[in-house]
C-alpha atoms as a PDB file:
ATOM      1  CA  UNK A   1      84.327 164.963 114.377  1.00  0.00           C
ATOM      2  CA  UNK A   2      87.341 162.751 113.810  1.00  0.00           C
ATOM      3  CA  UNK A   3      89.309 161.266 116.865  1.00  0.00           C
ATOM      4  CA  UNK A   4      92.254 162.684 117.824  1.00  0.00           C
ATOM      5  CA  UNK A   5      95.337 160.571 116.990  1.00  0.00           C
ATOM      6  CA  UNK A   6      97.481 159.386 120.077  1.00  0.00           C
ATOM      7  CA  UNK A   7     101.288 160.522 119.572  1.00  0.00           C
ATOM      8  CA  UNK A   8     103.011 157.281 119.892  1.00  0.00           C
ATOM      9  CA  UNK A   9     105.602 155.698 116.908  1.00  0.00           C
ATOM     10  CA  UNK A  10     106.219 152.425 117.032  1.00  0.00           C
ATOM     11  CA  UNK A  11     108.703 152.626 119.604  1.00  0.00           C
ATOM     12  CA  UNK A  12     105.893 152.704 122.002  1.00  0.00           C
ATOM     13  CA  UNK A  13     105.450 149.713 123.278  1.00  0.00           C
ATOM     14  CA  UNK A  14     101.893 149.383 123.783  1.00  0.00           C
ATOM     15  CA  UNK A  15     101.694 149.860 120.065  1.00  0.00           C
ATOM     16  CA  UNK A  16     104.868 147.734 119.129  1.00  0.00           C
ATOM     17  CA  UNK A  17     103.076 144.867 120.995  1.00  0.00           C
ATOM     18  CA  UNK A  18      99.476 145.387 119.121  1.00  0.00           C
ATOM     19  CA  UNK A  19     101.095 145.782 115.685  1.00  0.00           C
ATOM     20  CA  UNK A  20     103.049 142.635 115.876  1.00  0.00           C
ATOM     21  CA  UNK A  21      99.963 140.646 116.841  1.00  0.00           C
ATOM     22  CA  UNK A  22      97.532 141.788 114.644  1.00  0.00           C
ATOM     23  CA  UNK A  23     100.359 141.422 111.615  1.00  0.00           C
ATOM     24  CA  UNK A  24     101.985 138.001 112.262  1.00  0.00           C
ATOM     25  CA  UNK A  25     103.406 138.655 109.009  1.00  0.00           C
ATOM     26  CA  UNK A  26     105.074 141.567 109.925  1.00  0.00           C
ATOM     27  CA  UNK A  27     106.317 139.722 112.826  1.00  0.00           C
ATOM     28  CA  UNK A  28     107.785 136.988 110.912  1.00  0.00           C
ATOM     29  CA  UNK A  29     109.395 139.031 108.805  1.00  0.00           C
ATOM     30  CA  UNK A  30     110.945 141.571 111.582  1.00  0.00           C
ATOM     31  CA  UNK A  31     112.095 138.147 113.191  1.00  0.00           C
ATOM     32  CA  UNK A  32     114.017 137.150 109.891  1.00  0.00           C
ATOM     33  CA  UNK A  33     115.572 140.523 109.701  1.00  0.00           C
ATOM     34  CA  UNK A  34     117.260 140.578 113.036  1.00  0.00           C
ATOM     35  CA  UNK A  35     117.613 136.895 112.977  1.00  0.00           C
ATOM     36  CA  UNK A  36     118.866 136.395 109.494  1.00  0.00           C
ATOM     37  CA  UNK A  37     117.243 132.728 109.915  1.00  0.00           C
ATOM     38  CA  UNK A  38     114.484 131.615 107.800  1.00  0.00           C
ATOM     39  CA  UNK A  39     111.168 131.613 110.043  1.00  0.00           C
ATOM     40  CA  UNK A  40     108.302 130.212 108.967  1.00  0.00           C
ATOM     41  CA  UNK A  41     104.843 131.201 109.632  1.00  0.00           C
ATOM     42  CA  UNK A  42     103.582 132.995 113.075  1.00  0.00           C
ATOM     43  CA  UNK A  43     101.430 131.794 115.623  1.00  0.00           C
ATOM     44  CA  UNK A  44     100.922 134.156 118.530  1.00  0.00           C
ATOM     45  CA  UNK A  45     100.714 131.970 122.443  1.00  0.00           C
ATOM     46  CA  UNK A  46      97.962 134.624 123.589  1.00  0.00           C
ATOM     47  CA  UNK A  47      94.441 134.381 123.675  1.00  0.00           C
ATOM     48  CA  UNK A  48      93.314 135.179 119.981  1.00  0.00           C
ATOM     49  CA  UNK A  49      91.372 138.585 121.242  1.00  0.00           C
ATOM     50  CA  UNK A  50      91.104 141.819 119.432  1.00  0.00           C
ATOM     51  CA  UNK A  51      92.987 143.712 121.314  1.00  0.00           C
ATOM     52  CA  UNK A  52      96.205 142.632 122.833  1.00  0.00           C
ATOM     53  CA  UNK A  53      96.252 143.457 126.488  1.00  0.00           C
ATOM     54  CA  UNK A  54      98.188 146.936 127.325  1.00  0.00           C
ATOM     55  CA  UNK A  55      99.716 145.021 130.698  1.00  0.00           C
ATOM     56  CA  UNK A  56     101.684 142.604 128.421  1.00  0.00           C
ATOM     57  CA  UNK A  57     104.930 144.832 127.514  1.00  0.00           C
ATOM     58  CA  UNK A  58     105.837 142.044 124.856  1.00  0.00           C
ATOM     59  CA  UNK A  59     104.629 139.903 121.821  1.00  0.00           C
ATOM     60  CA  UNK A  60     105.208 135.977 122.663  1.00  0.00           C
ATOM     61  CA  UNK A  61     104.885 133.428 119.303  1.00  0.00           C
ATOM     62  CA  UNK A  62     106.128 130.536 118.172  1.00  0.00           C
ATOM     63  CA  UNK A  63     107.439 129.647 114.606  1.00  0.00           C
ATOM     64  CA  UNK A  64     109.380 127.056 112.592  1.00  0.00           C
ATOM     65  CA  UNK A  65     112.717 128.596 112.562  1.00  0.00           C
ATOM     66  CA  UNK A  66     114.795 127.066 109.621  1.00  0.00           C
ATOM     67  CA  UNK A  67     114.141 123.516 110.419  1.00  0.00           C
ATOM     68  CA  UNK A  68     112.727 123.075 113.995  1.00  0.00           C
ATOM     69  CA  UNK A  69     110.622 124.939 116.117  1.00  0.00           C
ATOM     70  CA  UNK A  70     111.100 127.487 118.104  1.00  0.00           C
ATOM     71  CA  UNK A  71     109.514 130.139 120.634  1.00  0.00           C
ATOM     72  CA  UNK A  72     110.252 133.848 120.838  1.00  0.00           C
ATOM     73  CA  UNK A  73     109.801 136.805 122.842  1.00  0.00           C
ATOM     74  CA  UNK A  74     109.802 140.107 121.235  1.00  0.00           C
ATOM     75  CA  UNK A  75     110.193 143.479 123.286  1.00  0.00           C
ATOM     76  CA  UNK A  76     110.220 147.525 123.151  1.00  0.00           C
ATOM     77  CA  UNK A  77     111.581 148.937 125.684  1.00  0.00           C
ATOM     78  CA  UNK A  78     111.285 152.545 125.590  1.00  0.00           C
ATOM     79  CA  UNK A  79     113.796 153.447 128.336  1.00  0.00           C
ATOM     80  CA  UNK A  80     116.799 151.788 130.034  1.00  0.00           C
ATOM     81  CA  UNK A  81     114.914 151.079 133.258  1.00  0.00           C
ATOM     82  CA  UNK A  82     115.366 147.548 135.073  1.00  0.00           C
ATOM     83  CA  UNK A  83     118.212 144.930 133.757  1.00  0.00           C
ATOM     84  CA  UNK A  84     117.904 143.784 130.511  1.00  0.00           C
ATOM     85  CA  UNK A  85     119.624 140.813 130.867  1.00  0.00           C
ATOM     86  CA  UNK A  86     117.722 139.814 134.195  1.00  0.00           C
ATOM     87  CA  UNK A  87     114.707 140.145 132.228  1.00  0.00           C
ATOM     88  CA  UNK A  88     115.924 137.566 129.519  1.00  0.00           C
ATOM     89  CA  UNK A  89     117.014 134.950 132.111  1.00  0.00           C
ATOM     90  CA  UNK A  90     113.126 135.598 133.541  1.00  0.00           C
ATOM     91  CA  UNK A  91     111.980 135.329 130.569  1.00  0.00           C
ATOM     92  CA  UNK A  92     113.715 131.986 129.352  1.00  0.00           C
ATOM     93  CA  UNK A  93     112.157 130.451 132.928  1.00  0.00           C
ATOM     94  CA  UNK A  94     108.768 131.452 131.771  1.00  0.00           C
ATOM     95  CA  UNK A  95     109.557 129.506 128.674  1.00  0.00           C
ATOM     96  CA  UNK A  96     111.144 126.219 130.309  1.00  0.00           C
ATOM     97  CA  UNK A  97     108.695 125.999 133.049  1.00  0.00           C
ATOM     98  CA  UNK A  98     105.337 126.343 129.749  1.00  0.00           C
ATOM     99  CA  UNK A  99     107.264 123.341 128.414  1.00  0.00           C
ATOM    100  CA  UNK A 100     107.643 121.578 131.342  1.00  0.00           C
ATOM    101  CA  UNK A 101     103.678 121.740 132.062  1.00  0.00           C
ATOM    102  CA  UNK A 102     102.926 120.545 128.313  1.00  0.00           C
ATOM    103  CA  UNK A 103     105.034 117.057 129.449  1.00  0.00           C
ATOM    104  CA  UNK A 104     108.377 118.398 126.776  1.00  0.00           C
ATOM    105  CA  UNK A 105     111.384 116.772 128.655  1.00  0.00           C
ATOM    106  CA  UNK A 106     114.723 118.974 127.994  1.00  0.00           C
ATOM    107  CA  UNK A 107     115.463 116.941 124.854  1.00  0.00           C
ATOM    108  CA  UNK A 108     112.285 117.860 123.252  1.00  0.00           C
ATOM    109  CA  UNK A 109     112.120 121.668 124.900  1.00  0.00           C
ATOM    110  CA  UNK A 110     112.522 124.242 121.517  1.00  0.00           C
ATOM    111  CA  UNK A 111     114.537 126.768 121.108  1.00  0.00           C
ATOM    112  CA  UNK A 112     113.598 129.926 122.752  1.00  0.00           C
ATOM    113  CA  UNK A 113     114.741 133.808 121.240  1.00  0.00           C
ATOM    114  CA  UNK A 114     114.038 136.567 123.201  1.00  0.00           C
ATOM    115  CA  UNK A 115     114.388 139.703 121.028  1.00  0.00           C
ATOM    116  CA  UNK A 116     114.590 143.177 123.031  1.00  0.00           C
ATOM    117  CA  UNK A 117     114.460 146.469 121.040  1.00  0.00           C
ATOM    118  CA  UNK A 118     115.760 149.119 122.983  1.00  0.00           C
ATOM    119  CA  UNK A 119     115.774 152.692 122.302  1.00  0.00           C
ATOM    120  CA  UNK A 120     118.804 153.391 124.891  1.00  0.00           C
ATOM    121  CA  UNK A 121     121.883 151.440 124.948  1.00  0.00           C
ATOM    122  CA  UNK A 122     121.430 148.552 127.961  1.00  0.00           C
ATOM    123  CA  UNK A 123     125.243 148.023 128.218  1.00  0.00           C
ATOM    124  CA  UNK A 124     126.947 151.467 127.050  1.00  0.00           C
ATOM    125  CA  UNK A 125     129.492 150.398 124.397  1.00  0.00           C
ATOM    126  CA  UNK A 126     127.775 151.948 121.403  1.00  0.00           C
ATOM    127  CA  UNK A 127     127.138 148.632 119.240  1.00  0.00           C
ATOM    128  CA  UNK A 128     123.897 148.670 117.885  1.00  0.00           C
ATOM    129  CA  UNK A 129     123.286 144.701 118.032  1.00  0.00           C
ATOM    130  CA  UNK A 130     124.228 142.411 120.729  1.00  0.00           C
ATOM    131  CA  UNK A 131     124.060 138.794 120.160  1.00  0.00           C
ATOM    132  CA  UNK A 132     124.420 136.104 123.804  1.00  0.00           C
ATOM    133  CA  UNK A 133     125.136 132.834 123.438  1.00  0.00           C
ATOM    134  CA  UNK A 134     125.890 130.519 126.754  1.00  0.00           C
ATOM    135  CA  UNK A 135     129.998 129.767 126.598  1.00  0.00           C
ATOM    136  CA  UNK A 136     132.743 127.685 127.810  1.00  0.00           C
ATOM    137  CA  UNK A 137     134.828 130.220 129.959  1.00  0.00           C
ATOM    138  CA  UNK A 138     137.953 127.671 129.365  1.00  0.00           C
ATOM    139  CA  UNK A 139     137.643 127.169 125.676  1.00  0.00           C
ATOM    140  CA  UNK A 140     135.462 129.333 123.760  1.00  0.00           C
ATOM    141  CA  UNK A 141     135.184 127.088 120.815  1.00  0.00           C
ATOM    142  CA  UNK A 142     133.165 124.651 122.953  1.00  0.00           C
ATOM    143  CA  UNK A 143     129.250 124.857 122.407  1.00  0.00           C
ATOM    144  CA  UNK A 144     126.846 124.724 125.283  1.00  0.00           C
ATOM    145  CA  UNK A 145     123.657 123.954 122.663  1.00  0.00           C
ATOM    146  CA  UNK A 146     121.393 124.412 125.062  1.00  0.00           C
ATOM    147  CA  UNK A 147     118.699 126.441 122.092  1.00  0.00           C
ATOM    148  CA  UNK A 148     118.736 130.019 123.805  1.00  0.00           C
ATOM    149  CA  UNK A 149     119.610 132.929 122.031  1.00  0.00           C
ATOM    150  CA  UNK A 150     119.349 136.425 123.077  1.00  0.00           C
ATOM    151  CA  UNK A 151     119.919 139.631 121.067  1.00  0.00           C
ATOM    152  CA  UNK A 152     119.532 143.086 122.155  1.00  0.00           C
ATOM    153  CA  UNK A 153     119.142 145.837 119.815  1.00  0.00           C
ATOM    154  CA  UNK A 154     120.077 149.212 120.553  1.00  0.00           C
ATOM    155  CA  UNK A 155     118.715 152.473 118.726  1.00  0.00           C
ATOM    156  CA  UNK A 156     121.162 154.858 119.810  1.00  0.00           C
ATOM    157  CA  UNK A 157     124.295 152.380 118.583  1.00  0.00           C
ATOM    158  CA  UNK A 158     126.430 153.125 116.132  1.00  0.00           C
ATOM    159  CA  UNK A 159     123.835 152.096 113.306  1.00  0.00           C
ATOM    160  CA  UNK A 160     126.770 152.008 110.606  1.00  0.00           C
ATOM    161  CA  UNK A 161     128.083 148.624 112.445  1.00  0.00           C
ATOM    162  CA  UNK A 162     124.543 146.783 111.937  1.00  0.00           C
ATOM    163  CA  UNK A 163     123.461 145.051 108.796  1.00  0.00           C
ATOM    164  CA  UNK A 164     121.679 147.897 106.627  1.00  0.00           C
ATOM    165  CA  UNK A 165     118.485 146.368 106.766  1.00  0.00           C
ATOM    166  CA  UNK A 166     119.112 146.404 110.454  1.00  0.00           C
ATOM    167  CA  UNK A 167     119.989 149.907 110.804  1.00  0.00           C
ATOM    168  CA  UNK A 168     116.791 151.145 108.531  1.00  0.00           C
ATOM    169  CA  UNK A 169     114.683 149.412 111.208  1.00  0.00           C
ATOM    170  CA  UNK A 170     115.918 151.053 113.975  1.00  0.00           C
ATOM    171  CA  UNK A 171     116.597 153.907 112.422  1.00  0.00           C
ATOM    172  CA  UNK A 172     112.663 154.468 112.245  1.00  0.00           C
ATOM    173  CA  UNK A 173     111.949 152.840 115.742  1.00  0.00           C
ATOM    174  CA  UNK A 174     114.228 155.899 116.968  1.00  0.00           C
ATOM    175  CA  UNK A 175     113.004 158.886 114.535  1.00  0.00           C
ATOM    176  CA  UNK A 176     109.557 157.686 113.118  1.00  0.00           C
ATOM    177  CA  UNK A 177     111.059 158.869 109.330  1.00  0.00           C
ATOM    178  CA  UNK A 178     109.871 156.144 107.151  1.00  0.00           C
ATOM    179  CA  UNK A 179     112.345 155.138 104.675  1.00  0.00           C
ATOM    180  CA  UNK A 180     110.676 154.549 101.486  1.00  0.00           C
ATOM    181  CA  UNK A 181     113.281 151.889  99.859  1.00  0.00           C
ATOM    182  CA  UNK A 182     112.481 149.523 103.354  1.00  0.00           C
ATOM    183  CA  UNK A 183     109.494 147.516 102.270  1.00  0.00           C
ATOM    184  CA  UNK A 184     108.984 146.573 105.931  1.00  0.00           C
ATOM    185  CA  UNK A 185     109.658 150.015 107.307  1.00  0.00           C
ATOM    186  CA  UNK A 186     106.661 151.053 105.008  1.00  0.00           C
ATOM    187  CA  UNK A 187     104.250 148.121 105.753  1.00  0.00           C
ATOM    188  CA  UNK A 188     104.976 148.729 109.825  1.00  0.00           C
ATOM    189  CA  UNK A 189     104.696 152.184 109.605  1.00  0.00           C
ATOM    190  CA  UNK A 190     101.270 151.763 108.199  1.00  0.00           C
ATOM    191  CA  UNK A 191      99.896 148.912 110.195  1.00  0.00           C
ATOM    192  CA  UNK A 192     100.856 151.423 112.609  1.00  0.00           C
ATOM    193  CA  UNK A 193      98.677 154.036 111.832  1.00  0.00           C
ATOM    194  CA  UNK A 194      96.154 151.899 111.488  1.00  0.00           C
ATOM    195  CA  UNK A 195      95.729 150.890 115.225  1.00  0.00           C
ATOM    196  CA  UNK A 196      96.593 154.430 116.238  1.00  0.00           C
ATOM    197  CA  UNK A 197      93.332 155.709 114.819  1.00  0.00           C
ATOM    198  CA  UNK A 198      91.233 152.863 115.859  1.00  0.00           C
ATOM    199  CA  UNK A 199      89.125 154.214 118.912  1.00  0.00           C
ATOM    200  CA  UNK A 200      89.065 150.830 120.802  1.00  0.00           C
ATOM    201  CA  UNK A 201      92.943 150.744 120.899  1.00  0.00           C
ATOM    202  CA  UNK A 202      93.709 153.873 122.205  1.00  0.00           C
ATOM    203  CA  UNK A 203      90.878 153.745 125.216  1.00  0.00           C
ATOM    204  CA  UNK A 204      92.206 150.589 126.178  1.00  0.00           C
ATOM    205  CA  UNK A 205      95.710 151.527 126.206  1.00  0.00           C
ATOM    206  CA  UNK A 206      94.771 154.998 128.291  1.00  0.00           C
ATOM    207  CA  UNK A 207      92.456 153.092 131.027  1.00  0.00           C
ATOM    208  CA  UNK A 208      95.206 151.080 131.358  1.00  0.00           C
ATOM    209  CA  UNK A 209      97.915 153.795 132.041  1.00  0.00           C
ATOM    210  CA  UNK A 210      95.532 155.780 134.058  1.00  0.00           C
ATOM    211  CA  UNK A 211      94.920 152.258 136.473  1.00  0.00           C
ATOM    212  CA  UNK A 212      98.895 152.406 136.617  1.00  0.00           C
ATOM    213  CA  UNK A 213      99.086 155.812 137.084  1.00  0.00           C
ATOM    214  CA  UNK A 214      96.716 155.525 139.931  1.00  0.00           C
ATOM    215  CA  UNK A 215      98.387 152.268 141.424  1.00  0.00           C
ATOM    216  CA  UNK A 216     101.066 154.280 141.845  1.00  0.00           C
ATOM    217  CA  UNK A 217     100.532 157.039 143.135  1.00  0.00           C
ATOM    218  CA  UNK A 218      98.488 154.763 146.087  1.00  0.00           C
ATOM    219  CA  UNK A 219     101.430 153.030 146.716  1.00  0.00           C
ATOM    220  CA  UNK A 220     103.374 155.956 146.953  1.00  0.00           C
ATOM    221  CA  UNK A 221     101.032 157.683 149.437  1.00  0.00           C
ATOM    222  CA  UNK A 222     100.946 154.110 151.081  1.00  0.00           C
ATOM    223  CA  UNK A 223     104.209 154.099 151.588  1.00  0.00           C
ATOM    224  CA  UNK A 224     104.744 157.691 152.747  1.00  0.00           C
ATOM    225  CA  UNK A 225     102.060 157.207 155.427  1.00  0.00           C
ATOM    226  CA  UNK A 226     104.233 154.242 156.487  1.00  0.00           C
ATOM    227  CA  UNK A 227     106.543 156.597 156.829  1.00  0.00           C
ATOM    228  CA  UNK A 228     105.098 158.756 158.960  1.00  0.00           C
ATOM    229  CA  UNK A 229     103.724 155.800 161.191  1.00  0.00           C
ATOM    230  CA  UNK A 230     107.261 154.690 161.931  1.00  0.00           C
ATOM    231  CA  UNK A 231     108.944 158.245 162.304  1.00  0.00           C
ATOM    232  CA  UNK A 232     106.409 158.737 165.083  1.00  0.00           C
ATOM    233  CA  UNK A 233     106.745 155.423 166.895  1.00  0.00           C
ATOM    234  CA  UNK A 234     110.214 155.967 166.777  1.00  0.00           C
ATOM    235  CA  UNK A 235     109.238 159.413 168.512  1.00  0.00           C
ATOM    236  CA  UNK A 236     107.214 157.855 170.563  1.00  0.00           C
ATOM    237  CA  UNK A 237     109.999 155.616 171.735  1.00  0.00           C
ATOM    238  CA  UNK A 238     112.299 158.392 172.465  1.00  0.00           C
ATOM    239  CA  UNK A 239     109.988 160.461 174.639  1.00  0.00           C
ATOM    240  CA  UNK A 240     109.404 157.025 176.892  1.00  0.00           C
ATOM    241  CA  UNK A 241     113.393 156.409 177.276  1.00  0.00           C
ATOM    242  CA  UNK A 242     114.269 159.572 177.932  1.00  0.00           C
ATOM    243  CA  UNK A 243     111.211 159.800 180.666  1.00  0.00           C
ATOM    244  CA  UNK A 244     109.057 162.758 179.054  1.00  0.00           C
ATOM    245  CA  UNK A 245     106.250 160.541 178.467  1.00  0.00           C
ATOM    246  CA  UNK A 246     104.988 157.344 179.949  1.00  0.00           C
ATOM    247  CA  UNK A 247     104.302 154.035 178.908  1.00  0.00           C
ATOM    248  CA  UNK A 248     100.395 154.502 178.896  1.00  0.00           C
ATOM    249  CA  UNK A 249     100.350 157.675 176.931  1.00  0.00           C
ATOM    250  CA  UNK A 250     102.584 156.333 174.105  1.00  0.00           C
ATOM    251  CA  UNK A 251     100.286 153.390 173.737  1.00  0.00           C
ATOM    252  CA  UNK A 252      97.628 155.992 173.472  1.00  0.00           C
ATOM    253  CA  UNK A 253      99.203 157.972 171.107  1.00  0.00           C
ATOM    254  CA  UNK A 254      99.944 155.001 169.037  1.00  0.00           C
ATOM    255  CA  UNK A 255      96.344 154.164 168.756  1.00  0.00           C
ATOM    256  CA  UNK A 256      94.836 157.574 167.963  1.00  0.00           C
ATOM    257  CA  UNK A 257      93.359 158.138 171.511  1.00  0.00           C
ATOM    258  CA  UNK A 258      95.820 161.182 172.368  1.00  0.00           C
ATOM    259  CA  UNK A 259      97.968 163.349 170.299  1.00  0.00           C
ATOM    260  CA  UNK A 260      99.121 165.725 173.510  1.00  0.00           C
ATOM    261  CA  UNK A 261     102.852 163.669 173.616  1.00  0.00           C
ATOM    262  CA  UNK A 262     103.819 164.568 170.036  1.00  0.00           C
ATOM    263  CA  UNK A 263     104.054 168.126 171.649  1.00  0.00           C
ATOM    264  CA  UNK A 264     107.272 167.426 173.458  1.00  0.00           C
ATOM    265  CA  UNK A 265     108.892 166.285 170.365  1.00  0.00           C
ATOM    266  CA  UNK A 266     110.710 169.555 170.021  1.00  0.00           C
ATOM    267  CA  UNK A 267     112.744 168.722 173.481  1.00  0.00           C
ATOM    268  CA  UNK A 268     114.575 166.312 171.493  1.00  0.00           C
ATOM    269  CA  UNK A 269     115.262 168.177 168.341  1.00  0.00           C
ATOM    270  CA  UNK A 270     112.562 166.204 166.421  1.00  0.00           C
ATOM    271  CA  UNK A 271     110.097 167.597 163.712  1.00  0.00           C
ATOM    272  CA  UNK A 272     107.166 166.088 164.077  1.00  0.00           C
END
């Protein structure tokens, strides 16, 4: 009996992430097309495993990027949760402080690219690339050079504004149509279906989101349990200054021994 095939496109990031490490070609080449630099061959900073791990949302690698090296960070994000921008400046500190434990001082540091694909605009105005670049507020001319670059691409922008080959690609990341004139459209799509039929992929990516799922909903029953313990002692404080209750039997009530004071809560409006 074949296995069922998990509905994700690439826009998934789980599979984004696994497709761009097991193709470091494709990778290269997705990084020259929303670069438009020249980047030589991949080399990916995780442990060389099968399977990349689900809990990474992103692809790390470094490359020779037209004539020095350089590091990047490649993301899906599948919805506009969090601050995109937050997230680069976190992710440029991961970078400095890696170089700082291999000895690089900040002459020798390379230059780091994080690259987010996003599905839903980050910023709202439509464009369907966004390029950062550190600048002098009094004179724009003036170059910080300090090697970071950040571009966001956007899905839902106005596609006709990007590059074409720009467009195709997210064009597919946000309908799954494969465009059969994009060479790279057609060689991701692919790679693509190959993980989402391989068995080993697709149970790893599920215990994962079943853990999550399950971390969550712990911490939200944690939490509303917390709740609970603080809207009674704050009950429990009420009843003692307003003289319905002593001292003793709040204390008790606090520590499971009686429940009989949580009675009078209705003589001060409360619902217990």
């Amino acid at each position: 009996m074949p296995m069922p095939v998990a509905p994700r496109r690439l826009s998934d990031r789980h599979l984004f992430a696994q497709v761009l490490y097991e193709n470091p070609e494709l990778c290269r080449q997705v990084l020259e097309r929303v670069l438009r630099l020249c980047i030589g061959s991949v080399e990916f900073t995780a442990d060389q495993a099968e399977l990349y791990p689900p809990e990474r949302r992103a692809v790390r690698c470094k490359a020779q990027a037209q004539d020095s090296q350089a590091s990047f960070y490649v993301e899906m994000r599948m919805d506009p949760e969090g601050d995109a921008a937050r997230r680069m400046r976190f992710c440029h500190s991961r970078f400095d402080q890696e170089f700082s434990e291999q000895g690089c001082t900040p002459e020798e540091a390379p230059r780091v690219f994080n690259v987010f694909f996003c599905l839903a605009d980050p910023f709202g105005f439509g464009r369907p690339v966004y390029t950062f670049r550190r600048m002098c507020d009094e004179d724009a001319s003036v170059s910080f050079g300090d090697g970071q670059l950040d571009i966001v691409l956007a899905a839902d922008g106005n596609l006709s504004l990007a590059p074409g080959p720009v467009a195709s690609l997210l064009a597919y990341f946000k309908t799954g149509e494969v465009d059969g004139c994009d060479g790279l459209v057609v060689h991701l799509d692919k790679a693509a279906e190959a993980v989402r039929t391989t068995r080993s992929w697709n149970e790893s990516v599920r215990r994962y989101e079943e853990d999550r799922a399950f971390s969550q909903s712990q911490a939200w029953e944690s939490g509303m349990q917390a709740g609970r313990e603080l809207e009674r002692a704050e009950l429990l404080d009420r009843l003692v200054e307003e003289g319905l209750i002593a001292l003793e039997e709040a204390r008790r009530c606090r520590t499971g021994e009686s429940s009989a004071a949580l009675a009078l809560a209705p003589a001060l409006g409360a619902v217990s």
